[in-house]
C-alpha atoms as a PDB file:
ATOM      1  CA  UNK A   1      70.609 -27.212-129.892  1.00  0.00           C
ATOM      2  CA  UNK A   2      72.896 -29.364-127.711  1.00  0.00           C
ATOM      3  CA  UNK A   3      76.675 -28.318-126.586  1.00  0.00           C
ATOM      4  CA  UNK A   4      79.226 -30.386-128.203  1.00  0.00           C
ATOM      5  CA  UNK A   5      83.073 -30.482-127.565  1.00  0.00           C
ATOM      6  CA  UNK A   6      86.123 -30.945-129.412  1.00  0.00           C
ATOM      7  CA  UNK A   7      88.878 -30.914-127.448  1.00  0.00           C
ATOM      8  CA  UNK A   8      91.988 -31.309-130.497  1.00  0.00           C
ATOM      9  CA  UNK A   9      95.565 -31.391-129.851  1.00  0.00           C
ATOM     10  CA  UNK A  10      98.208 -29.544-131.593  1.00  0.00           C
ATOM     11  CA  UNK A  11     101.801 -31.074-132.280  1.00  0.00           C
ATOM     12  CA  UNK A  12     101.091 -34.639-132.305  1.00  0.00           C
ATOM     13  CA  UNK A  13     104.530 -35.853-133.612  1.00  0.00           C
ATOM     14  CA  UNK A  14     106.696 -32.573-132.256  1.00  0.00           C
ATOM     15  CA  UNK A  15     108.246 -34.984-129.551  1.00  0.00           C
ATOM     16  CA  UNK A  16     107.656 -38.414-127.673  1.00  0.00           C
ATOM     17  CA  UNK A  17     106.975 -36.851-124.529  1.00  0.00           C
ATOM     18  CA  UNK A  18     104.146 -34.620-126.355  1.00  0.00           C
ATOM     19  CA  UNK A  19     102.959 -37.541-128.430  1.00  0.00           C
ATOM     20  CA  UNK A  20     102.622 -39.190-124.925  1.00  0.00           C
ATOM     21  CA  UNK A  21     100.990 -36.803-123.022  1.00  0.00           C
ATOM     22  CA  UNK A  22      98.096 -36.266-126.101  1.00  0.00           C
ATOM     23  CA  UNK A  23      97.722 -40.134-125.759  1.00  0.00           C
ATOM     24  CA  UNK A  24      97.047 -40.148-122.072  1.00  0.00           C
ATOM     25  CA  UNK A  25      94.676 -37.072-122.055  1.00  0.00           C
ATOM     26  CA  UNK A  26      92.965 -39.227-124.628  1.00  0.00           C
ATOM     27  CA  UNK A  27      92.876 -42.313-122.334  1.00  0.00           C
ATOM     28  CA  UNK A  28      92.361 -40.261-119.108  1.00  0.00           C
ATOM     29  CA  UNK A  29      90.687 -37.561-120.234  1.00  0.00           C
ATOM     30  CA  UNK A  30      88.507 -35.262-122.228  1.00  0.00           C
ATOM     31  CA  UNK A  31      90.508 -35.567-125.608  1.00  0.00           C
ATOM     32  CA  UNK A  32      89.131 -36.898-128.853  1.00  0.00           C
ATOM     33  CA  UNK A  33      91.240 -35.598-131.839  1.00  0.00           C
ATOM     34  CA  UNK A  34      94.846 -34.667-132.623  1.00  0.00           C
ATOM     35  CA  UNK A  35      96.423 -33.150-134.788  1.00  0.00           C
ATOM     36  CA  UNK A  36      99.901 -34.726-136.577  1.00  0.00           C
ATOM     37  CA  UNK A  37     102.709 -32.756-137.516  1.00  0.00           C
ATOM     38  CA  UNK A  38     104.010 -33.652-140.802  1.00  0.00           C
ATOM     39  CA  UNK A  39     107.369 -32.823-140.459  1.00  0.00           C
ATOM     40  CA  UNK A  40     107.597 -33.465-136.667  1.00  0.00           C
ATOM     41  CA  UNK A  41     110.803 -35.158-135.822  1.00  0.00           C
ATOM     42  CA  UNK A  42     108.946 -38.033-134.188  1.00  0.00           C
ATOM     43  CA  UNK A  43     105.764 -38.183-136.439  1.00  0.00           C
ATOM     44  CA  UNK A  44     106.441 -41.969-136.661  1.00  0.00           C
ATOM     45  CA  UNK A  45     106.416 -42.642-132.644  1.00  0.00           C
ATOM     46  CA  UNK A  46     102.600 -40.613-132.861  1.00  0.00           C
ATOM     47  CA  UNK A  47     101.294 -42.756-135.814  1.00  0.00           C
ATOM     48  CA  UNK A  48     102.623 -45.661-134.076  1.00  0.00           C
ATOM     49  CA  UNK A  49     100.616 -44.511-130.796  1.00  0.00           C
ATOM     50  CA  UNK A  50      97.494 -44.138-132.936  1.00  0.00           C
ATOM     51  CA  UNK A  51      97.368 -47.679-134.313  1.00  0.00           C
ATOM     52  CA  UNK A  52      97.581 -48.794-130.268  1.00  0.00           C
ATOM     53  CA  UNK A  53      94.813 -45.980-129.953  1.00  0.00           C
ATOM     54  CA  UNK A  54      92.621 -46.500-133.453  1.00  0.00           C
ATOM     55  CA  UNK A  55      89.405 -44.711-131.921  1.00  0.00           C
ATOM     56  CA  UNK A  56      91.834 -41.253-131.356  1.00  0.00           C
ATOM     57  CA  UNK A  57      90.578 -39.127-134.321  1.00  0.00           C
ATOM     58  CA  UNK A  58      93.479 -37.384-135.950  1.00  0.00           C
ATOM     59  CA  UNK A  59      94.214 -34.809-138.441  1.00  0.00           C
ATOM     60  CA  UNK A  60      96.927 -32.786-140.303  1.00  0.00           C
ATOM     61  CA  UNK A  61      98.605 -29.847-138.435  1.00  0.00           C
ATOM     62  CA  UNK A  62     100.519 -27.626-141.251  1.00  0.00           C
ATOM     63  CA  UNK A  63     103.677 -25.993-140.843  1.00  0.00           C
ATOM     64  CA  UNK A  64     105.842 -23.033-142.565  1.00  0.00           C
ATOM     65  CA  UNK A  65     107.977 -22.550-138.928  1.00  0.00           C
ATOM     66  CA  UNK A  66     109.967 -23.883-136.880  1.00  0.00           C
ATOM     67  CA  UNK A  67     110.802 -27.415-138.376  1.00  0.00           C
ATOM     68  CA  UNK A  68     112.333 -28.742-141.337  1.00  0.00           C
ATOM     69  CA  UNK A  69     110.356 -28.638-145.000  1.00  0.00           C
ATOM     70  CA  UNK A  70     108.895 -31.797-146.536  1.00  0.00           C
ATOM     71  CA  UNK A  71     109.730 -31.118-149.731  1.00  0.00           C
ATOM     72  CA  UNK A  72     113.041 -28.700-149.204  1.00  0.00           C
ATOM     73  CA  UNK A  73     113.941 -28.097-153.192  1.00  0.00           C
ATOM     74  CA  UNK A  74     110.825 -25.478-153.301  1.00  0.00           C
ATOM     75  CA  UNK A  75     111.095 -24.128-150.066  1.00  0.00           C
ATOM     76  CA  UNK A  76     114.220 -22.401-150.162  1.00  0.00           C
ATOM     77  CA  UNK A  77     112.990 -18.750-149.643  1.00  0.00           C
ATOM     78  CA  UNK A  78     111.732 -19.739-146.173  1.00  0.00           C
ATOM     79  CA  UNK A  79     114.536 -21.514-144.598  1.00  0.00           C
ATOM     80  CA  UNK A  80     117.189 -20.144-142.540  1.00  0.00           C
ATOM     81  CA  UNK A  81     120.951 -21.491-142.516  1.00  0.00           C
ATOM     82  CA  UNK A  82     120.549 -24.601-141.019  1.00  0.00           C
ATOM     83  CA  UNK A  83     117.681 -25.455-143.528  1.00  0.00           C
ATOM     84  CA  UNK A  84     114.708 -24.775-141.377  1.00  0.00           C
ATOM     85  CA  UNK A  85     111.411 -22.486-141.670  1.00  0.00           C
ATOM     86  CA  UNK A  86     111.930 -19.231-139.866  1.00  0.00           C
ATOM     87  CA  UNK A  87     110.670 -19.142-136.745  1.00  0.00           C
ATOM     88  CA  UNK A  88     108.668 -15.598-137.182  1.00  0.00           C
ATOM     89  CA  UNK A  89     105.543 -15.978-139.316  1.00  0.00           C
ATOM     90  CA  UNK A  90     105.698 -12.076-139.470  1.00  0.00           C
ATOM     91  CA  UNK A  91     108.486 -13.097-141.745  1.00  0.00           C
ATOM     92  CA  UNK A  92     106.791 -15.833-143.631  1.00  0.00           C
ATOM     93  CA  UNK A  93     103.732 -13.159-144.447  1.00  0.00           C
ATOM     94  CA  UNK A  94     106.278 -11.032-145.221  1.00  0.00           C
ATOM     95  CA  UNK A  95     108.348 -13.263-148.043  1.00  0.00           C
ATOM     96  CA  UNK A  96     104.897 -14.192-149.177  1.00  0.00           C
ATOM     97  CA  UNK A  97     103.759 -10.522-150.181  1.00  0.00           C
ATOM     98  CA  UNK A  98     107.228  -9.775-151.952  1.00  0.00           C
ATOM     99  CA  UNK A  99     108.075 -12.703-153.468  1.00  0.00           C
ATOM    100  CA  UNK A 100     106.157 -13.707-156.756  1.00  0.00           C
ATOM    101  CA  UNK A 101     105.072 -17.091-156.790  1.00  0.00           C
ATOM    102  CA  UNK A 102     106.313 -18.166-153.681  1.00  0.00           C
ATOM    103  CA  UNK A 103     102.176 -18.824-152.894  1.00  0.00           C
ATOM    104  CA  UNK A 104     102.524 -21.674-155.666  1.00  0.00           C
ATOM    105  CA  UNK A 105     105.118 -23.080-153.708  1.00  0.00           C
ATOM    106  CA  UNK A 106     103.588 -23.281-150.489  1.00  0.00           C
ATOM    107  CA  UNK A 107     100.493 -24.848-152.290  1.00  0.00           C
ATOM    108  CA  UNK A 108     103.505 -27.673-153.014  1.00  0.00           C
ATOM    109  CA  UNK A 109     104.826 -27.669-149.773  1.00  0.00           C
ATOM    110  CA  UNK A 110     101.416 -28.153-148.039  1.00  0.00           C
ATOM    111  CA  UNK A 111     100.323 -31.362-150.532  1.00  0.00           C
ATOM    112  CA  UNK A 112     103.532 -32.565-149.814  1.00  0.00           C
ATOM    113  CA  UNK A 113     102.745 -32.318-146.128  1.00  0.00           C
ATOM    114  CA  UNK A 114      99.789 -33.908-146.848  1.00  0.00           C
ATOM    115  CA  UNK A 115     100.740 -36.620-148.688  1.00  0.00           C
ATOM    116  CA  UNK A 116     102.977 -37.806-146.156  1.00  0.00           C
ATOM    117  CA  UNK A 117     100.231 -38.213-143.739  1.00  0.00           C
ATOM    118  CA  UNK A 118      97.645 -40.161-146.479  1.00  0.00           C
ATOM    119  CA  UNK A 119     100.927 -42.369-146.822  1.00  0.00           C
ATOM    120  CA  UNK A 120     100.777 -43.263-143.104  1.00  0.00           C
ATOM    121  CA  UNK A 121      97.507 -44.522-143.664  1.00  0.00           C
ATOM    122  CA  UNK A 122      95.702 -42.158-141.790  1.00  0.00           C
ATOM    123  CA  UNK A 123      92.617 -40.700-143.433  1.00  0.00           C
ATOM    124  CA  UNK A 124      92.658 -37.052-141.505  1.00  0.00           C
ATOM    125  CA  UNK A 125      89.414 -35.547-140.478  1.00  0.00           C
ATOM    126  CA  UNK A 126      90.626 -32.061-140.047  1.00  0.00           C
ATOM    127  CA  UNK A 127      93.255 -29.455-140.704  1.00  0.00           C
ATOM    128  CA  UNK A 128      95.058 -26.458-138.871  1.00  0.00           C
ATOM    129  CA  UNK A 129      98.401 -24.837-139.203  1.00  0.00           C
ATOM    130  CA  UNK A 130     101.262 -24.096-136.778  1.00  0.00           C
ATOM    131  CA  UNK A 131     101.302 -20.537-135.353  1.00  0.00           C
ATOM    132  CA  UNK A 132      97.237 -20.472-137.318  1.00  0.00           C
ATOM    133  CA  UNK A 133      99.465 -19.271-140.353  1.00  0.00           C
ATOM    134  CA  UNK A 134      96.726 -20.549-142.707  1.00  0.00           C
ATOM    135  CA  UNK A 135      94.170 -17.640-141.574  1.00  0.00           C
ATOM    136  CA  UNK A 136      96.936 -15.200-143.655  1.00  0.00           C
ATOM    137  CA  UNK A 137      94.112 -14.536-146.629  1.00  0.00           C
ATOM    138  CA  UNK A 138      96.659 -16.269-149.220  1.00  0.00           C
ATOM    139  CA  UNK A 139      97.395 -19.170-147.176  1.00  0.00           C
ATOM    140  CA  UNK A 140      93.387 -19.373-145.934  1.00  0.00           C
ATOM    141  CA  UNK A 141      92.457 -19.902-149.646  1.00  0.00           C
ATOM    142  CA  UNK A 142      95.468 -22.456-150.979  1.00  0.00           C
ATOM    143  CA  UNK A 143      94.453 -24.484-147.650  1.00  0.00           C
ATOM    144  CA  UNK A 144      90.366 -24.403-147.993  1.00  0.00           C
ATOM    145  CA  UNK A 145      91.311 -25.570-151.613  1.00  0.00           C
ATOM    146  CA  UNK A 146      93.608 -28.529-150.399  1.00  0.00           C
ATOM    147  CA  UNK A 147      90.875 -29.611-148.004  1.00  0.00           C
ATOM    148  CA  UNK A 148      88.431 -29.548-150.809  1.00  0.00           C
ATOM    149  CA  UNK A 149      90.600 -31.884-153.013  1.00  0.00           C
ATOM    150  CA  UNK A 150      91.358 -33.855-150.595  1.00  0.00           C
ATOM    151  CA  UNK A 151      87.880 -34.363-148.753  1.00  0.00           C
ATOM    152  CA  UNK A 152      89.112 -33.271-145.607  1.00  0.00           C
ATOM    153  CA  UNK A 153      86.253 -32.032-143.615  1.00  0.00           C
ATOM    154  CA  UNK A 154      86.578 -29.599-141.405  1.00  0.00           C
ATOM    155  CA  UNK A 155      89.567 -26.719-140.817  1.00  0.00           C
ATOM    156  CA  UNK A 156      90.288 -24.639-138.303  1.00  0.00           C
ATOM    157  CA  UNK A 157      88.450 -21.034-137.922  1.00  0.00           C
ATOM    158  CA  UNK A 158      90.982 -19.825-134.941  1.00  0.00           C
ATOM    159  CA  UNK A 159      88.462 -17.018-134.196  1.00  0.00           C
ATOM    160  CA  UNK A 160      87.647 -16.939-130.958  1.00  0.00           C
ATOM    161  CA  UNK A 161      84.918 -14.515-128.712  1.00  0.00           C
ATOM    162  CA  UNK A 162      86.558 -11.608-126.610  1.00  0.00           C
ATOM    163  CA  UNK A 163      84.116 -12.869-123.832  1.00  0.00           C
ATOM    164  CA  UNK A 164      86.432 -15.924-123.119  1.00  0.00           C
ATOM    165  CA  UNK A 165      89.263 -13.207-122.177  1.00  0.00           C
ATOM    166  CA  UNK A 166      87.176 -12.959-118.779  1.00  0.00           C
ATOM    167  CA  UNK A 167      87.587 -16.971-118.098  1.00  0.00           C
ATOM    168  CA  UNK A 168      91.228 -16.335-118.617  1.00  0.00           C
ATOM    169  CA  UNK A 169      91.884 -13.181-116.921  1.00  0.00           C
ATOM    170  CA  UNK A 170      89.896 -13.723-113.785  1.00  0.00           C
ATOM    171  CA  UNK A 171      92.607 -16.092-112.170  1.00  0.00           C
ATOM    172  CA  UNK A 172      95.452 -14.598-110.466  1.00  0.00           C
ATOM    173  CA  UNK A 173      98.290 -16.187-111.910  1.00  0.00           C
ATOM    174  CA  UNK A 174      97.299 -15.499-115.515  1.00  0.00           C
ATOM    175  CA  UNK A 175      97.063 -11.743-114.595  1.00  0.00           C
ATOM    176  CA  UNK A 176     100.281 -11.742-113.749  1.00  0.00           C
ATOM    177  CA  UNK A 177     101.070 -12.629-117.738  1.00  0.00           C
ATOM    178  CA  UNK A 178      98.939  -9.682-118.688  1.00  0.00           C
ATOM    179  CA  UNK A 179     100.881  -7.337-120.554  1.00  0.00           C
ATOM    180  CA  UNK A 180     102.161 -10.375-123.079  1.00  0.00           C
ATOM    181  CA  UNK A 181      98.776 -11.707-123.151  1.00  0.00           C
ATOM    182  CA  UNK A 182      97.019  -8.080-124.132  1.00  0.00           C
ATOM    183  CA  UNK A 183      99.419  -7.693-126.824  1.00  0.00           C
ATOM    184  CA  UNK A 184      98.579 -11.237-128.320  1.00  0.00           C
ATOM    185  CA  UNK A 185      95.639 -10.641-128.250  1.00  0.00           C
ATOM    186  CA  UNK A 186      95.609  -7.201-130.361  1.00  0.00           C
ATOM    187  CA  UNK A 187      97.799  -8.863-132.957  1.00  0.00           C
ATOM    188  CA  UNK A 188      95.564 -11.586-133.321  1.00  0.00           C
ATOM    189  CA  UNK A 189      92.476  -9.405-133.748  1.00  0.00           C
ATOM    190  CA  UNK A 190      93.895  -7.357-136.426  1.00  0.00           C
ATOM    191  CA  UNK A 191      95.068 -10.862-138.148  1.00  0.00           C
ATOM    192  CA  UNK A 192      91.255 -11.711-137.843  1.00  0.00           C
ATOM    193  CA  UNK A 193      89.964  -8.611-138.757  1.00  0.00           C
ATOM    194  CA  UNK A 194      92.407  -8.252-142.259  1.00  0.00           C
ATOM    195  CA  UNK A 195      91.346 -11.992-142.932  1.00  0.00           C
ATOM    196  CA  UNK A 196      87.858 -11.352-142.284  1.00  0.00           C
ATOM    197  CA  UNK A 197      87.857  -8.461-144.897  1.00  0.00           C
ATOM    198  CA  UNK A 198      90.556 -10.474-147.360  1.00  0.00           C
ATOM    199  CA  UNK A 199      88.794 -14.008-147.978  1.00  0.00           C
ATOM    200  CA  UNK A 200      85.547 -15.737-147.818  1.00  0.00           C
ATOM    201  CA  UNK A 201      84.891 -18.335-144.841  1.00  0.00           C
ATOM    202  CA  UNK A 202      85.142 -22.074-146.592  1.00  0.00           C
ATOM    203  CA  UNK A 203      84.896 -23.860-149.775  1.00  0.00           C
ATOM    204  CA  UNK A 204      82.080 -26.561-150.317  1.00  0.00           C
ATOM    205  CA  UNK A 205      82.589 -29.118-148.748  1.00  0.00           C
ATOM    206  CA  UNK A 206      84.594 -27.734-145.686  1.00  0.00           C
ATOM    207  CA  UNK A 207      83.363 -26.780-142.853  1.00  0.00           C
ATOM    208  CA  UNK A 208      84.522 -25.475-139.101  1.00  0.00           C
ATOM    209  CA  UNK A 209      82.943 -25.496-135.534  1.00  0.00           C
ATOM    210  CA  UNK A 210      80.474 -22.940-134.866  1.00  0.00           C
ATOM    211  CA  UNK A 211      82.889 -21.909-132.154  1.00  0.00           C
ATOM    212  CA  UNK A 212      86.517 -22.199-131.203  1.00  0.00           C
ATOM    213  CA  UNK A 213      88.163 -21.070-128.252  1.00  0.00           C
ATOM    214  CA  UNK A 214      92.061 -21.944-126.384  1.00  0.00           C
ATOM    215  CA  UNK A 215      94.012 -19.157-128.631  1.00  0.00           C
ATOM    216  CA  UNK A 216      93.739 -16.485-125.687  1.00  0.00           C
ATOM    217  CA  UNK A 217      94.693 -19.162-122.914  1.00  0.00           C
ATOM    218  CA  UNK A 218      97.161 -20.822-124.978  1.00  0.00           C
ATOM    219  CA  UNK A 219     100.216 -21.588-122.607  1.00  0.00           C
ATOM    220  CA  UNK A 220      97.744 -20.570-119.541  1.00  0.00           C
ATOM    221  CA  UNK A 221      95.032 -23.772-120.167  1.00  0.00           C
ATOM    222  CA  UNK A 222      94.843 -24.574-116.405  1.00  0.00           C
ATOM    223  CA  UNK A 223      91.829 -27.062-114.869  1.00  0.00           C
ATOM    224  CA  UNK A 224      90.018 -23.576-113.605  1.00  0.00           C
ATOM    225  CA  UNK A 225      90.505 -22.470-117.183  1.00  0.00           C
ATOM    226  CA  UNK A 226      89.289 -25.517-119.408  1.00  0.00           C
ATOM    227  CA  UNK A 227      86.370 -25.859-116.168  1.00  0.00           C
ATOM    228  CA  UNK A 228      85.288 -21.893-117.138  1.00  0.00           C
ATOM    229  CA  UNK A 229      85.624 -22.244-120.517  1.00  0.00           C
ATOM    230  CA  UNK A 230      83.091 -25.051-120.648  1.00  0.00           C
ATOM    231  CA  UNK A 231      80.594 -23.364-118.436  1.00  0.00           C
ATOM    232  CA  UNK A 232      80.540 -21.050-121.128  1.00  0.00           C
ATOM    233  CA  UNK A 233      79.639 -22.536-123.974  1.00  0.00           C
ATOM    234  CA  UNK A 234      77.265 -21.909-126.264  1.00  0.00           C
ATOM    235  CA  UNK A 235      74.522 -24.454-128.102  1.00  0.00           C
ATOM    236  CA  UNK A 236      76.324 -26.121-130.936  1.00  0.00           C
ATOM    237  CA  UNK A 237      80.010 -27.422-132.048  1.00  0.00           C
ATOM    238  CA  UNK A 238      82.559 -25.749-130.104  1.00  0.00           C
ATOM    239  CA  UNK A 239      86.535 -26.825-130.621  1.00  0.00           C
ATOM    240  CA  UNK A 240      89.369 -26.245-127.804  1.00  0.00           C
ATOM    241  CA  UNK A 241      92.468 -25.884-128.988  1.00  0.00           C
ATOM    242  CA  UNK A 242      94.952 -27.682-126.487  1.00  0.00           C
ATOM    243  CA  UNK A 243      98.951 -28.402-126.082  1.00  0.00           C
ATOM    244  CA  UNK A 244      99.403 -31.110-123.980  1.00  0.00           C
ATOM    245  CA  UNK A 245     102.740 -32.780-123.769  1.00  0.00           C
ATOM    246  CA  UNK A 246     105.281 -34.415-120.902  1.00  0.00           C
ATOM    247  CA  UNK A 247     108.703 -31.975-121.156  1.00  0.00           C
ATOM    248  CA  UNK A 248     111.262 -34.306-122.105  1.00  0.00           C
ATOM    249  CA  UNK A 249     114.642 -32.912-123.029  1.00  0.00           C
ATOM    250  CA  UNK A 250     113.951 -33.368-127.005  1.00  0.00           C
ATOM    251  CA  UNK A 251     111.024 -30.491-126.042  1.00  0.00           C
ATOM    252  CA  UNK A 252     113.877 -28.117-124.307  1.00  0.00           C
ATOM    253  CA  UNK A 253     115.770 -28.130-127.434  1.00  0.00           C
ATOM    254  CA  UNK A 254     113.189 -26.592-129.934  1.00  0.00           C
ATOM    255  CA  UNK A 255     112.131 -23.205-130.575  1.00  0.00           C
ATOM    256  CA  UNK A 256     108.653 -22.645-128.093  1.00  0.00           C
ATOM    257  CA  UNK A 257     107.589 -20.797-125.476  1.00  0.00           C
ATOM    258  CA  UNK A 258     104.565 -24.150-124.278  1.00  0.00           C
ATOM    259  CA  UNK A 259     107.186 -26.242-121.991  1.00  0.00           C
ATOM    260  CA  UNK A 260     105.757 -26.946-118.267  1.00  0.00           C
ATOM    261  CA  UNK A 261     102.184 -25.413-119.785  1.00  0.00           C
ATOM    262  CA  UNK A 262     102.233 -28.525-121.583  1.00  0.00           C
ATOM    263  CA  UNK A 263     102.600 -30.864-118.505  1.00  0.00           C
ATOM    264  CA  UNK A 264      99.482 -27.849-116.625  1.00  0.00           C
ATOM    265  CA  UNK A 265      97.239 -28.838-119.270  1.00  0.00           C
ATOM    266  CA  UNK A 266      97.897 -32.784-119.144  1.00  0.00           C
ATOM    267  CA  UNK A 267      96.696 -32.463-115.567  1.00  0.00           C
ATOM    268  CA  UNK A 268      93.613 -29.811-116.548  1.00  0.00           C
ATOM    269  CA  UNK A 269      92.200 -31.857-119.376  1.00  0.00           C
ATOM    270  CA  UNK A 270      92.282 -35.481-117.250  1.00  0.00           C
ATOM    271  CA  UNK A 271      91.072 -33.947-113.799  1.00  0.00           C
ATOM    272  CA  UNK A 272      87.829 -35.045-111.904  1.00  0.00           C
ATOM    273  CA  UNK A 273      86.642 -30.979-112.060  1.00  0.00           C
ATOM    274  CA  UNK A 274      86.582 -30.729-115.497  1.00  0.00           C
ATOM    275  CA  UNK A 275      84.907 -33.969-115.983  1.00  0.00           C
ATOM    276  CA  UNK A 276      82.377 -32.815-113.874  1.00  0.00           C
ATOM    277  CA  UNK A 277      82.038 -29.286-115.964  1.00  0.00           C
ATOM    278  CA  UNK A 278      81.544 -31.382-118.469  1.00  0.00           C
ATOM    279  CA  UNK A 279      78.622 -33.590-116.778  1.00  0.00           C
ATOM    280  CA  UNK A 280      77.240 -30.415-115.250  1.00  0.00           C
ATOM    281  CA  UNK A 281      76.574 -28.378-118.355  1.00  0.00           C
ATOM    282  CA  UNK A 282      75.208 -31.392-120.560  1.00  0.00           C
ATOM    283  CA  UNK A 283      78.088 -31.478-123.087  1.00  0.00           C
ATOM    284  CA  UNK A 284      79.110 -34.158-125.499  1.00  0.00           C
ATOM    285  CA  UNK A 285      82.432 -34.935-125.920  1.00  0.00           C
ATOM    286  CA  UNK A 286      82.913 -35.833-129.358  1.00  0.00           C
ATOM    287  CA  UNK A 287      85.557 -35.278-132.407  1.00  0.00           C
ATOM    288  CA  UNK A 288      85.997 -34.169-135.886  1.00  0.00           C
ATOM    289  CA  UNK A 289      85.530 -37.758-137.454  1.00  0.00           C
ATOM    290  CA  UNK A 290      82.257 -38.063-135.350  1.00  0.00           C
ATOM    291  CA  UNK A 291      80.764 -34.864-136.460  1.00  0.00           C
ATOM    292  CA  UNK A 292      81.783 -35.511-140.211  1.00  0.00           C
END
């Protein structure tokens, strides 16, 4: 079985200086697909970019954080004063196990998110979440089921193997990060292991790569990074989940902790050494639409 890579950006529409630096990785580099945020403040500039760019695959990235609702009127139980999603997703899973039928709700939300992307005119090959919020058992299942209806292929299984801690860890400057990286890490296994036990893994008609990997290095995606994690790929579809993005003062002003990371993996994802990873250890490059 041959290697194949998706390399898919997150937060296409969170800022222009994001939306530009996912188009120039494209150009320059070793992306393919994207993923556009709904109710990113400047979703327009990305779809815009994307008719100059039709070949750039793109999908839908779902949010309950950080930004303003779609649809507001049903929302109301996760947004703080100013008439945003909380920031936390501990307390988005929280509202969702004590509040009856807020699950409904989000089921709204999320077709309303959607729908504003099929109005665009962009027929999305994929679909993730912000913070991987849909992988919450409740959430995994209201998502699969939107995919289904709406024929969107593939969704994101953000489970990734413990061995790709080792491409991480191994460089000095990420060890320094170590004690905030460990405890990622731990929370994210016991989110995988309580949805592994709480849902089944797809619908019909939706699928996900065979493997995923980018959630451990996620702020630390250096060139020796991305160039290790491609050495050690596996035979068959493997995604890599990226943030790349210029830091323009629009990016300063929202809630994240991915600000000069963004601008690291820019230069990691168009350099010459992980071209020639890439070239070395006979992988594709491809993307969700090509894979359909």
């Amino acid at each position: 079985m041959d290697k194949r890579l998706i390399v898919c950006a997150d937060d296409f529409g969170l800022t222009r200086g994001v939306n530009n630096g996912i188009v120039d990785c494209y150009k320059n580099g070793i992306l393919r697909s994207a993923s556009l945020l709904a109710n990113g403040p400047e979703l327009d500039h990305a779809v815009e970019l994307s008719r100059e760019h039709p070949e750039l695959d793109l999908g839908i990235h779902l949010s309950l954080n950080d930004f303003a609702p779609v649809c507001p009127e049903i929302m109301r139980d996760l947004l703080d004063g100013r008439g945003f999603f909380f920031s936390s997703y501990l307390r988005v899973i929280k509202k969702i196990s004590l509040i009856p039928g807020l699950g409904r709700r989000i089921q709204g939300e999320f077709r309303c998110q959607i729908e504003k992307i099929l109005e665009k005119g962009v027929a999305p090959s994929h679909i993730n979440s912000h913070k991987h919020l849909h992988l919450y058992p409740p959430l995994w299942k209201i998502v699969n089921g939107l995919a289904s209806e709406y024929g969107i292929p593939y969704i994101r299984y953000p489970v990734e193997r413990i061995e790709n801690l080792s491409c991480l860890l191994k460089h000095k400057g990420n060890r320094r990060s170590g004690r905030k990286l460990l405890f990622f890490v731990a929370f994210f296994l016991f989110f995988t292991l309580l949805h592994r036990y709480g849902t089944s893994r797809s619908k019909k008609g939706v699928k996900s790569p065979d493997y995923f990997c980018g959630l451990y290095a996620t702020g630390f995606l250096s060139e020796a990074v991305v160039s290790d994690l491609i050495k050690s790929m596996r035979p068959g579809l493997t995604e890599l989940m990226c943030h790349p993005g210029y830091l323009d003062d629009d990016l300063k002003q929202i809630p994240t902790r991915l600000l000069h990371s963004r601008e690291n993996e820019i230069a990691a994802l168009c350099s010459a050494r992980v071209k020639q990873a890439v070239k070395d250890c006979k992988v594709e490059v491809t993307s969700f639409y090509e894979c359909r």
